[in-house]
N, C-alpha and C. Protein backbone atom coordinates (compact mmCIF):
# COMPACT_ATOMS: atom_id res chain seq x y z
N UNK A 1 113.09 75.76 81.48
CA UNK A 1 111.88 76.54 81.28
C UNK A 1 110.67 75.68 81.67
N UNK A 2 109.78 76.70 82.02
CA UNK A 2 108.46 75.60 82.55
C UNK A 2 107.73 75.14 81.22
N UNK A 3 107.10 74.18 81.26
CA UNK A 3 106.54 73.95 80.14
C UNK A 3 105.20 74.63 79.63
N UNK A 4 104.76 75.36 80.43
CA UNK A 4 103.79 75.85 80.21
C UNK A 4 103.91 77.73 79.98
N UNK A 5 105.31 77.82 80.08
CA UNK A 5 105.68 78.87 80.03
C UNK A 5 105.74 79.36 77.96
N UNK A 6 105.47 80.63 77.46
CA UNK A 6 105.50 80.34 76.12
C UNK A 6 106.66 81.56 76.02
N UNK A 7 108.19 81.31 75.05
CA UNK A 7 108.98 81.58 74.49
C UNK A 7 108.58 82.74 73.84
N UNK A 8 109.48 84.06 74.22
CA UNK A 8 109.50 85.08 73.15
C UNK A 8 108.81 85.07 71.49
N UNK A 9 107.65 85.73 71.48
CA UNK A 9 107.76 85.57 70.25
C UNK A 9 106.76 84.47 69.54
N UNK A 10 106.61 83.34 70.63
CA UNK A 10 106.08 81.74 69.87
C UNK A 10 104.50 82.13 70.05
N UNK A 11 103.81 83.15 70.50
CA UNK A 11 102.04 83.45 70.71
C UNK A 11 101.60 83.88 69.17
N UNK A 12 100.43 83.05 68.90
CA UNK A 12 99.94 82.85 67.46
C UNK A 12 99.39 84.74 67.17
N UNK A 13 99.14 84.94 66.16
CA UNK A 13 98.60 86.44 65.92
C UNK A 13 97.12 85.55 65.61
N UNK A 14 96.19 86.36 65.70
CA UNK A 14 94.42 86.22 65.24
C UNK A 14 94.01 87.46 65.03
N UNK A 15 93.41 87.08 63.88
CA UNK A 15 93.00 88.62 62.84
C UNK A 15 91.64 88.70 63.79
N UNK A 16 91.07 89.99 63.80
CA UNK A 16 89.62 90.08 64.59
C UNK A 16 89.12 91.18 63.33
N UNK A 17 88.16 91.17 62.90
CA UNK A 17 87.61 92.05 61.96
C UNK A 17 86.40 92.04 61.24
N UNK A 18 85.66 93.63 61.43
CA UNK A 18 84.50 93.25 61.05
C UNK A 18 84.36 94.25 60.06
N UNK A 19 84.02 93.82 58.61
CA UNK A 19 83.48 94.55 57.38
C UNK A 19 82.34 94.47 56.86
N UNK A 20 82.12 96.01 56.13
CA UNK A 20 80.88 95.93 55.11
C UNK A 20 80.73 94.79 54.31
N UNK A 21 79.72 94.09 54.24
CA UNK A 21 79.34 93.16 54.09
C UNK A 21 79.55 93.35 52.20
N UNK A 22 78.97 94.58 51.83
CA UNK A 22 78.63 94.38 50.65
C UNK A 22 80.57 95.10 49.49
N UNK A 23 81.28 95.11 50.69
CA UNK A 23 82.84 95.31 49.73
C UNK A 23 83.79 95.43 50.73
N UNK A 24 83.86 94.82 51.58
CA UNK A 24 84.61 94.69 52.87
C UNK A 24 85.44 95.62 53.28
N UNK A 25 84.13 96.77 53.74
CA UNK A 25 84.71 98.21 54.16
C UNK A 25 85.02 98.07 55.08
N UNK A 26 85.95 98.51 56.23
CA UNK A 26 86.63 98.76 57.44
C UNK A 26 87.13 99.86 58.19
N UNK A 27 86.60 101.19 57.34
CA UNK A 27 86.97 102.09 57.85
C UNK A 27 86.65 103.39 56.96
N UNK A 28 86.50 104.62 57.38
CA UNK A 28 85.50 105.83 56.96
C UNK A 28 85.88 107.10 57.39
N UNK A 29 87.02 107.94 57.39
CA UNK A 29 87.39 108.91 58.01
C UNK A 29 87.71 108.80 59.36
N UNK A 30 88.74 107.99 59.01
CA UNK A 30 88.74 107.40 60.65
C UNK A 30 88.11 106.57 61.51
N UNK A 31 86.95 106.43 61.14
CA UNK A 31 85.91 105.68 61.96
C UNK A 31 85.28 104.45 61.44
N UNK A 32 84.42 103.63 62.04
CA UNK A 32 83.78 102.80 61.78
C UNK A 32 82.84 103.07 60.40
N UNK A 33 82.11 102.45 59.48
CA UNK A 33 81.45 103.25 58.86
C UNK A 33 80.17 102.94 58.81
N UNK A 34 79.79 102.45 60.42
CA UNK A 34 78.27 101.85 60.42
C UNK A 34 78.38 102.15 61.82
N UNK A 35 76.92 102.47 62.24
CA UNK A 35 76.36 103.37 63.68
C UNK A 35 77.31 102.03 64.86
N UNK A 36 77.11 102.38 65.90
CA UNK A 36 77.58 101.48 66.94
C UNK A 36 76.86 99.91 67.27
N UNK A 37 77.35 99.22 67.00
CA UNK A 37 76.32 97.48 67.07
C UNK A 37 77.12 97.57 68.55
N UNK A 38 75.93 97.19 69.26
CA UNK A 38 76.29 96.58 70.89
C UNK A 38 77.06 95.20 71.46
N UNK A 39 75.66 94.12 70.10
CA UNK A 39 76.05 92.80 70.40
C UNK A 39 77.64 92.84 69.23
N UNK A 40 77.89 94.05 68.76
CA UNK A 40 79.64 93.12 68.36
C UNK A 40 80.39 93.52 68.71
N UNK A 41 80.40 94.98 69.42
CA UNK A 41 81.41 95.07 70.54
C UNK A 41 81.34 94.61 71.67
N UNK A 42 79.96 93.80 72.05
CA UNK A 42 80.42 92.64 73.19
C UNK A 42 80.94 91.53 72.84
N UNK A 43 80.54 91.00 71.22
CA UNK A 43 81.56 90.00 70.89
C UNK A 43 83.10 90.43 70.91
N UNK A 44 83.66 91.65 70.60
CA UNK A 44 84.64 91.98 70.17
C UNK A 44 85.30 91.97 71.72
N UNK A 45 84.90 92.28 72.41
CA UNK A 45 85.48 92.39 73.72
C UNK A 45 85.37 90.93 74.11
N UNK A 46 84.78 90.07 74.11
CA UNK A 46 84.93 88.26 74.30
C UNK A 46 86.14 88.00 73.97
N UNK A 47 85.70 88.43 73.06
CA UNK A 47 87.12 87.44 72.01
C UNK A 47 88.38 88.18 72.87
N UNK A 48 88.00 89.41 72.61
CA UNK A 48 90.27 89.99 72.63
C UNK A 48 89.94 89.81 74.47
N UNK A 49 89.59 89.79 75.00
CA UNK A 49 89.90 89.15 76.60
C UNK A 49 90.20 87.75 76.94
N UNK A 50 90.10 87.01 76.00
CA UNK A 50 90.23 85.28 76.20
C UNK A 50 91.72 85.44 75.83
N UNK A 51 92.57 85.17 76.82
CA UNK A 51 94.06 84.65 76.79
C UNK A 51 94.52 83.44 77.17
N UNK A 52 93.61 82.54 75.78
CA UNK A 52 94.25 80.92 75.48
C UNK A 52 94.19 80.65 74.22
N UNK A 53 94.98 80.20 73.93
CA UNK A 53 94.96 79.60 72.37
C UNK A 53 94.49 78.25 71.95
N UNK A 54 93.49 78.05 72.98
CA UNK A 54 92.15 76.84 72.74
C UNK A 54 91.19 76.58 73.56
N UNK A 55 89.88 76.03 73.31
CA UNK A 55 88.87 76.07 74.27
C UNK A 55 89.31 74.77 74.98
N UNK A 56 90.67 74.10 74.48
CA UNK A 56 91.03 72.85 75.62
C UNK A 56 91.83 73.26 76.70
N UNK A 57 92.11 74.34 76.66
CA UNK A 57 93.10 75.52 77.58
C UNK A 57 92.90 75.70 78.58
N UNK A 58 92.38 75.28 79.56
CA UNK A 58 91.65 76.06 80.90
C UNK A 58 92.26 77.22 81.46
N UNK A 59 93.80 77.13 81.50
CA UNK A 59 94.42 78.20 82.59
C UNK A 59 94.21 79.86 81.34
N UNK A 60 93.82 80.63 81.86
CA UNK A 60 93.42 81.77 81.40
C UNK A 60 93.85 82.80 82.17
N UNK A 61 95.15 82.80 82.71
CA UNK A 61 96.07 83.62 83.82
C UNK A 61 96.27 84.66 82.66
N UNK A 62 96.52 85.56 82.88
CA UNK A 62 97.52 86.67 82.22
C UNK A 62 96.54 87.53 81.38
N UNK A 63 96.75 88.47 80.75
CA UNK A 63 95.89 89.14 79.64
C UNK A 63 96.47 89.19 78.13
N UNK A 64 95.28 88.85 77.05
CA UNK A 64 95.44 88.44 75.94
C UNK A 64 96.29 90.15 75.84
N UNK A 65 97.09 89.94 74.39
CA UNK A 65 97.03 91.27 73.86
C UNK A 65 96.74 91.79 72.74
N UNK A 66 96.17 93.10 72.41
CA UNK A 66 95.67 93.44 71.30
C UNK A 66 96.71 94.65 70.48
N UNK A 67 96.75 94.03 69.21
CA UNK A 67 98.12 94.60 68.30
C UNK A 67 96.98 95.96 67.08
N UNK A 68 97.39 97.31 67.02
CA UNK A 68 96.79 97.97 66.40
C UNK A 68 97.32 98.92 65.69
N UNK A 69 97.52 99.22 64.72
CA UNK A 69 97.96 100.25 64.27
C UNK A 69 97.82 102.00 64.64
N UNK A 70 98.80 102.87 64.43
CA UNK A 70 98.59 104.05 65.14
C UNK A 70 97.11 105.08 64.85
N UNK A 71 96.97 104.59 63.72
CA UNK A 71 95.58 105.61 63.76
C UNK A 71 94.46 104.61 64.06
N UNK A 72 94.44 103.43 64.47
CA UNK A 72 93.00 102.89 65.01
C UNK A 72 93.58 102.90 66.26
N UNK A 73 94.56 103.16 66.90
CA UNK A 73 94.52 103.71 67.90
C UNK A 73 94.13 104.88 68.52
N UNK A 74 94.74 105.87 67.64
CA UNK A 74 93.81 107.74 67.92
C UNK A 74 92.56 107.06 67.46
N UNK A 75 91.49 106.84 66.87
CA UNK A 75 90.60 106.48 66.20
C UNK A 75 89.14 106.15 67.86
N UNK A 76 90.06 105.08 68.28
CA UNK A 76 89.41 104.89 69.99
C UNK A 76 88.93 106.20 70.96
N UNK A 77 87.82 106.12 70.88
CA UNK A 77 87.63 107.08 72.03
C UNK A 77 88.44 107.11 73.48
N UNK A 78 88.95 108.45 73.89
CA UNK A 78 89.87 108.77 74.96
C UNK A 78 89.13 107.79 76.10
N UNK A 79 87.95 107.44 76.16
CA UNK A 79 87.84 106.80 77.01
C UNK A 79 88.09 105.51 77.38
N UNK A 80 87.96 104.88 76.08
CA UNK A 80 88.68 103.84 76.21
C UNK A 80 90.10 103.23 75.84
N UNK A 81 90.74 104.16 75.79
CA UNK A 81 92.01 104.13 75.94
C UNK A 81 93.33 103.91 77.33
N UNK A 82 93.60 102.78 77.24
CA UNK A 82 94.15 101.59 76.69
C UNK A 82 92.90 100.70 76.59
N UNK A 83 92.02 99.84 75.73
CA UNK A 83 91.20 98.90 75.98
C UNK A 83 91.59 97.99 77.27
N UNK A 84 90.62 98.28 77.98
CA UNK A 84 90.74 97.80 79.20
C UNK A 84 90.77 95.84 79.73
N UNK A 85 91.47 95.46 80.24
CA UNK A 85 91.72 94.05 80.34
C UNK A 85 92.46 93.07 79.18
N UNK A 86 93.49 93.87 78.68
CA UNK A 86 93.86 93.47 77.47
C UNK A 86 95.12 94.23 77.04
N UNK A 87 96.55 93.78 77.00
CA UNK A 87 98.01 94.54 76.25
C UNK A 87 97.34 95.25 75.19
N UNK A 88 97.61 96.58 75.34
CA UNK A 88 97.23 97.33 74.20
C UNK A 88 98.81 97.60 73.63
N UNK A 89 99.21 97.67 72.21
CA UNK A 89 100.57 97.36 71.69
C UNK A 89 99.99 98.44 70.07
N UNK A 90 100.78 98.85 69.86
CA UNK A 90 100.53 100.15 68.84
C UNK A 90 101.48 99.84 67.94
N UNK A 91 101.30 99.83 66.70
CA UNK A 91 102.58 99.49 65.65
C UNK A 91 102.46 101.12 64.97
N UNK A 92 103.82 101.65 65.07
CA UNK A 92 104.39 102.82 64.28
C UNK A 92 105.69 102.89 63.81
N UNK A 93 105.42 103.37 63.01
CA UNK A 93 107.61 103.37 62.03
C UNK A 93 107.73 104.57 62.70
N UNK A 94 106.87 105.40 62.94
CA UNK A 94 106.67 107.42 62.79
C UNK A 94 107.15 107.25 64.34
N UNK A 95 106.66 107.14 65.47
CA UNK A 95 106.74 107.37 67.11
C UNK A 95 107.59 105.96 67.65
N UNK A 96 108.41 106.65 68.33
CA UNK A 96 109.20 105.33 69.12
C UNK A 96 109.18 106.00 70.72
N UNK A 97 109.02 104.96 71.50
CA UNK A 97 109.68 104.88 72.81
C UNK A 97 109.73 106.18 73.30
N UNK A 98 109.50 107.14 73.84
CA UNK A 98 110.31 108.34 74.40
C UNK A 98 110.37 109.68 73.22
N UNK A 99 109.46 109.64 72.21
CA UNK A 99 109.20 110.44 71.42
C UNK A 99 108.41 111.41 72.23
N UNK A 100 108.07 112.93 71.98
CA UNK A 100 107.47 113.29 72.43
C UNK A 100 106.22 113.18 71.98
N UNK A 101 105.76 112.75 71.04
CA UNK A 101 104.06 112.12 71.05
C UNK A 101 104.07 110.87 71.65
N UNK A 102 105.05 110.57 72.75
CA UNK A 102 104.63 108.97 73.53
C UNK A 102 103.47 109.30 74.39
N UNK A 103 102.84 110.65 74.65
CA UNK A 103 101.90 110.88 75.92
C UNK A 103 100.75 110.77 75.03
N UNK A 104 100.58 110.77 73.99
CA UNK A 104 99.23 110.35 73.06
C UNK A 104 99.18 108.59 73.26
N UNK A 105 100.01 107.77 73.68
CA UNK A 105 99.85 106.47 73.18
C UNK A 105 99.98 105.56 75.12
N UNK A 106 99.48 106.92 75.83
CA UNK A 106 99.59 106.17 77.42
C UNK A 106 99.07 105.16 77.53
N UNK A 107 99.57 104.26 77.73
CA UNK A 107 99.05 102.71 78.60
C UNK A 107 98.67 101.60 77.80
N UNK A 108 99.85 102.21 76.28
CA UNK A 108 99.99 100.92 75.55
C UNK A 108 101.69 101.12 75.17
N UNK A 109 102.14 99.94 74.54
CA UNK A 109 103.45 99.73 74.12
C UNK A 109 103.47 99.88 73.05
N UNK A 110 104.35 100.43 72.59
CA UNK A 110 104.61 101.27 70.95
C UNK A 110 105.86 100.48 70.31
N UNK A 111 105.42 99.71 69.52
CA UNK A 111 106.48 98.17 68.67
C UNK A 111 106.46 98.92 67.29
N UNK A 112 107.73 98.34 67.03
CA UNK A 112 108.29 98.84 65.03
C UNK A 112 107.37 98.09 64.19
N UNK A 113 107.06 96.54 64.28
CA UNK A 113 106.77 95.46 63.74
C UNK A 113 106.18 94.22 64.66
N UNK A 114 105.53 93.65 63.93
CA UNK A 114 104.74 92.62 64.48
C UNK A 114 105.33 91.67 65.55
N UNK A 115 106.65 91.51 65.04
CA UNK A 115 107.72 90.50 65.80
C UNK A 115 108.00 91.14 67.13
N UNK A 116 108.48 92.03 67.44
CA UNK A 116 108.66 93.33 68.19
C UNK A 116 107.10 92.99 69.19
N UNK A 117 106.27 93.43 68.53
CA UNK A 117 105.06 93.32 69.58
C UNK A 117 104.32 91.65 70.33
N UNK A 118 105.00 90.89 69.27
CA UNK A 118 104.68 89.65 69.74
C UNK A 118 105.36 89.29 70.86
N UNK A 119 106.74 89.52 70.72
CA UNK A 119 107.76 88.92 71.86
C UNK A 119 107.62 90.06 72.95
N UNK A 120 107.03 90.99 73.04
CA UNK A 120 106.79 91.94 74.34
C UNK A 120 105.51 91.55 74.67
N UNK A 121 104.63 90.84 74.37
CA UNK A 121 103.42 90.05 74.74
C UNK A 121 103.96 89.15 75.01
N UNK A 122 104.20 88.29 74.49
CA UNK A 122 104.42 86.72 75.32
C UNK A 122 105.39 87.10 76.43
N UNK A 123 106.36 87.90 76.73
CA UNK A 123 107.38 88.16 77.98
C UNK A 123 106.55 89.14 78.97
N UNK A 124 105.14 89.20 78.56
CA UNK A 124 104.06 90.17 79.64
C UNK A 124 103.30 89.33 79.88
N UNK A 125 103.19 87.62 79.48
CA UNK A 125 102.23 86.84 79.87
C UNK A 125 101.04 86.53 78.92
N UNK A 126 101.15 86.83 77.93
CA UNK A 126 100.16 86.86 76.72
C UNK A 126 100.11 85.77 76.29
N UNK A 127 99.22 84.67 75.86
CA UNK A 127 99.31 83.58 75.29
C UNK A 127 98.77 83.83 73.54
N UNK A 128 98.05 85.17 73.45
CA UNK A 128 97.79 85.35 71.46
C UNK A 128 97.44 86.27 71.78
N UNK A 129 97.89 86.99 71.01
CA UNK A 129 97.65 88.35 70.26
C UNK A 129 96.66 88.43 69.42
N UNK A 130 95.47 89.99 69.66
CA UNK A 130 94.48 89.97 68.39
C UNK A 130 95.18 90.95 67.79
N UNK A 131 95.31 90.91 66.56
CA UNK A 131 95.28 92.23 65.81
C UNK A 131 94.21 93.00 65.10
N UNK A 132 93.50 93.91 65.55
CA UNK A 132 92.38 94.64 65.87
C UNK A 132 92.61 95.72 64.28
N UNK A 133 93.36 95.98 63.74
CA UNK A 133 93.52 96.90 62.85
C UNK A 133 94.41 98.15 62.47
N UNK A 134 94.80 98.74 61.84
CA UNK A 134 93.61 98.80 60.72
C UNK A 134 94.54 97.98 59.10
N UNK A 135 94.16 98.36 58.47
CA UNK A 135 94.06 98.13 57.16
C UNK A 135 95.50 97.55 56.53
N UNK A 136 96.82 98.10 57.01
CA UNK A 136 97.65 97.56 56.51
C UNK A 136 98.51 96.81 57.44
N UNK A 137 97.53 96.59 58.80
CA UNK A 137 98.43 95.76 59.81
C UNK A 137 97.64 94.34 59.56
N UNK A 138 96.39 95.00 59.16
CA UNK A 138 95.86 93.56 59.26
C UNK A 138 96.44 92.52 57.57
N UNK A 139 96.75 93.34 56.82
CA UNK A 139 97.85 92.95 55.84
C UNK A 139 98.93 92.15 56.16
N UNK A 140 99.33 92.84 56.87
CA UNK A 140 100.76 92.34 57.27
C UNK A 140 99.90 90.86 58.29
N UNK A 141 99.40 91.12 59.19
CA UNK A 141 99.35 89.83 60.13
C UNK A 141 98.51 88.69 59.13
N UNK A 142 98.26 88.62 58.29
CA UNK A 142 97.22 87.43 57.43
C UNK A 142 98.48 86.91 56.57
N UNK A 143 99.55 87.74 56.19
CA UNK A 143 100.50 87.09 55.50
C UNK A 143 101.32 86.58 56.43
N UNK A 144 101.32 86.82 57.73
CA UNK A 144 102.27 86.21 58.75
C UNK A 144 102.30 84.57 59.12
N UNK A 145 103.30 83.88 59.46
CA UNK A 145 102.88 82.80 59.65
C UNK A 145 102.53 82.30 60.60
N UNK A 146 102.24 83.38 62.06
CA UNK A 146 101.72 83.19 62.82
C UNK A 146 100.83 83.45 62.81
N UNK A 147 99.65 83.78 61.92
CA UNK A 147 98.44 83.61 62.48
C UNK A 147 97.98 82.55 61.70
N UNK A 148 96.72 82.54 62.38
CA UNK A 148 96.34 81.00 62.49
C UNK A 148 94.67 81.09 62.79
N UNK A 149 93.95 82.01 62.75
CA UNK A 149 92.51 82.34 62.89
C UNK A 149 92.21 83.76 62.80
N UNK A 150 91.26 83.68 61.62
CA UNK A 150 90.36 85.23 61.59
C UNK A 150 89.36 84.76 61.74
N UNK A 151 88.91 86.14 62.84
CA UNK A 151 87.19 86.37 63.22
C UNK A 151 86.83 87.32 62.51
N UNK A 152 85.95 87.23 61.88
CA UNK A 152 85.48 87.91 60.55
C UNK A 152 84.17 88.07 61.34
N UNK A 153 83.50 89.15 60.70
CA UNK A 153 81.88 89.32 61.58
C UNK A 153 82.22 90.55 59.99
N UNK A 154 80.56 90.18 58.90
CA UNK A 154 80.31 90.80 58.33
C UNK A 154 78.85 91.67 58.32
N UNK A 155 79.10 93.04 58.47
CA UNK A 155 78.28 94.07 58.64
C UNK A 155 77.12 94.32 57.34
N UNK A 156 75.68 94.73 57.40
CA UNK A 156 74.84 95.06 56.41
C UNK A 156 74.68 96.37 56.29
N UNK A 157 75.58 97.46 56.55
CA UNK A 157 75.04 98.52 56.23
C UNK A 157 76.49 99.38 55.78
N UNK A 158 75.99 100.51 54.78
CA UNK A 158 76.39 101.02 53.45
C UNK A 158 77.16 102.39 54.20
N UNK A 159 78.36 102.87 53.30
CA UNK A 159 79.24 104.10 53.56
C UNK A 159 79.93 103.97 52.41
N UNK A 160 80.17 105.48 51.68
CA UNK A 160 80.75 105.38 50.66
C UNK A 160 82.41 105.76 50.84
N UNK A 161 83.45 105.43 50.24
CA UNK A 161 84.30 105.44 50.27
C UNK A 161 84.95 105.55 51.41
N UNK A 162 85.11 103.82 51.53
CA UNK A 162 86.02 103.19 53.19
C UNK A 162 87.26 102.56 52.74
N UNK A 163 87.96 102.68 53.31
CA UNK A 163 89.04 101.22 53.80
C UNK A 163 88.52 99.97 53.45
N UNK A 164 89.29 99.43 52.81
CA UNK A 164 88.66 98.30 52.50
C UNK A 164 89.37 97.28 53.05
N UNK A 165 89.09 95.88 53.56
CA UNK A 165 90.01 94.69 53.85
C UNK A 165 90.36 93.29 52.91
N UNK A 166 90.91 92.59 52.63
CA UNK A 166 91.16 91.83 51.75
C UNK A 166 91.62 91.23 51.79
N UNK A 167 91.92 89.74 51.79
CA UNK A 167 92.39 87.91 52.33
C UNK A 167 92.74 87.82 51.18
């Protein structure tokens, strides 16, 4: 194997997530629960496009991938669906492979579990995975022992009864 090549499976997970500041809301009927911020979905798009797992990294070949659960996936506007420059990877128990709701989930890969979506990223060239959300994936990836960095970006403005996130 080349050495620079990375093994099924071995690409770190990184939490990306941004909450209400004042009870670490994350989500609101589906949606965000604060108007559209520009400068953090240009941060948010920085981050999940960098495919290295250090700023000592130079080679930045391949595209990072981003791990999401099925309803912050419907959740994305049709237009930006698959997030563009970036493995879009969908975690569902409910839809597999060749289901007939696979034409709702075009131009991402639909994994059982985290492990599942990791090792179909690193064998697509992925050097880390973000996991983008929602609520009980980002559960699951903070107890994982592959991750290894959350980007946290906390929001100042108010919605009553959200999703909440929790470390």
């Amino acid at each position: 194997m080349v050495a620079d090549q990375k093994q099924a499976g071995s690409i770190p997970l990184r939490v990306i997530v941004a909450v209400q500041a004042s009870d670490n809301g994350i989500g609101y009927g589906g949606q965000l629960p604060w108007p559209r911020i520009a400068d953090d979905l240009a941060y948010f798009k920085r981050v999940t496009t960098t495919n290295r797992v250090s700023n000592l990294v130079e080679d930045t070949e391949g595209e990072a991938a981003v791990i999401m659960g099925r309803k912050t996936w419907l959740s994305l506007p049709l237009k930006y669906r698959p997030l563009p420059g970036r493995l879009n990877i969908v975690l569902s128990r409910q839809i597999k492979g060749g289901d007939a709701g696979e034409a709702l989930f075009s131009g991402a890969y639909l994994a059982t579990d985290l492990e599942e979506a990791r090792d179909w990223a690193a064998r697509q060239g992925a050097r880390v995975a973000y996991v983008i959300g929602g609520a009980g994936v980002f559960q699951e990836a903070l107890s994982h022992p592959a991750c290894d960095r959350v980007y946290l970006t906390r929001i100042q403005r108010l919605a009553p009864d959200q999703s909440t996130f929790s470390m």
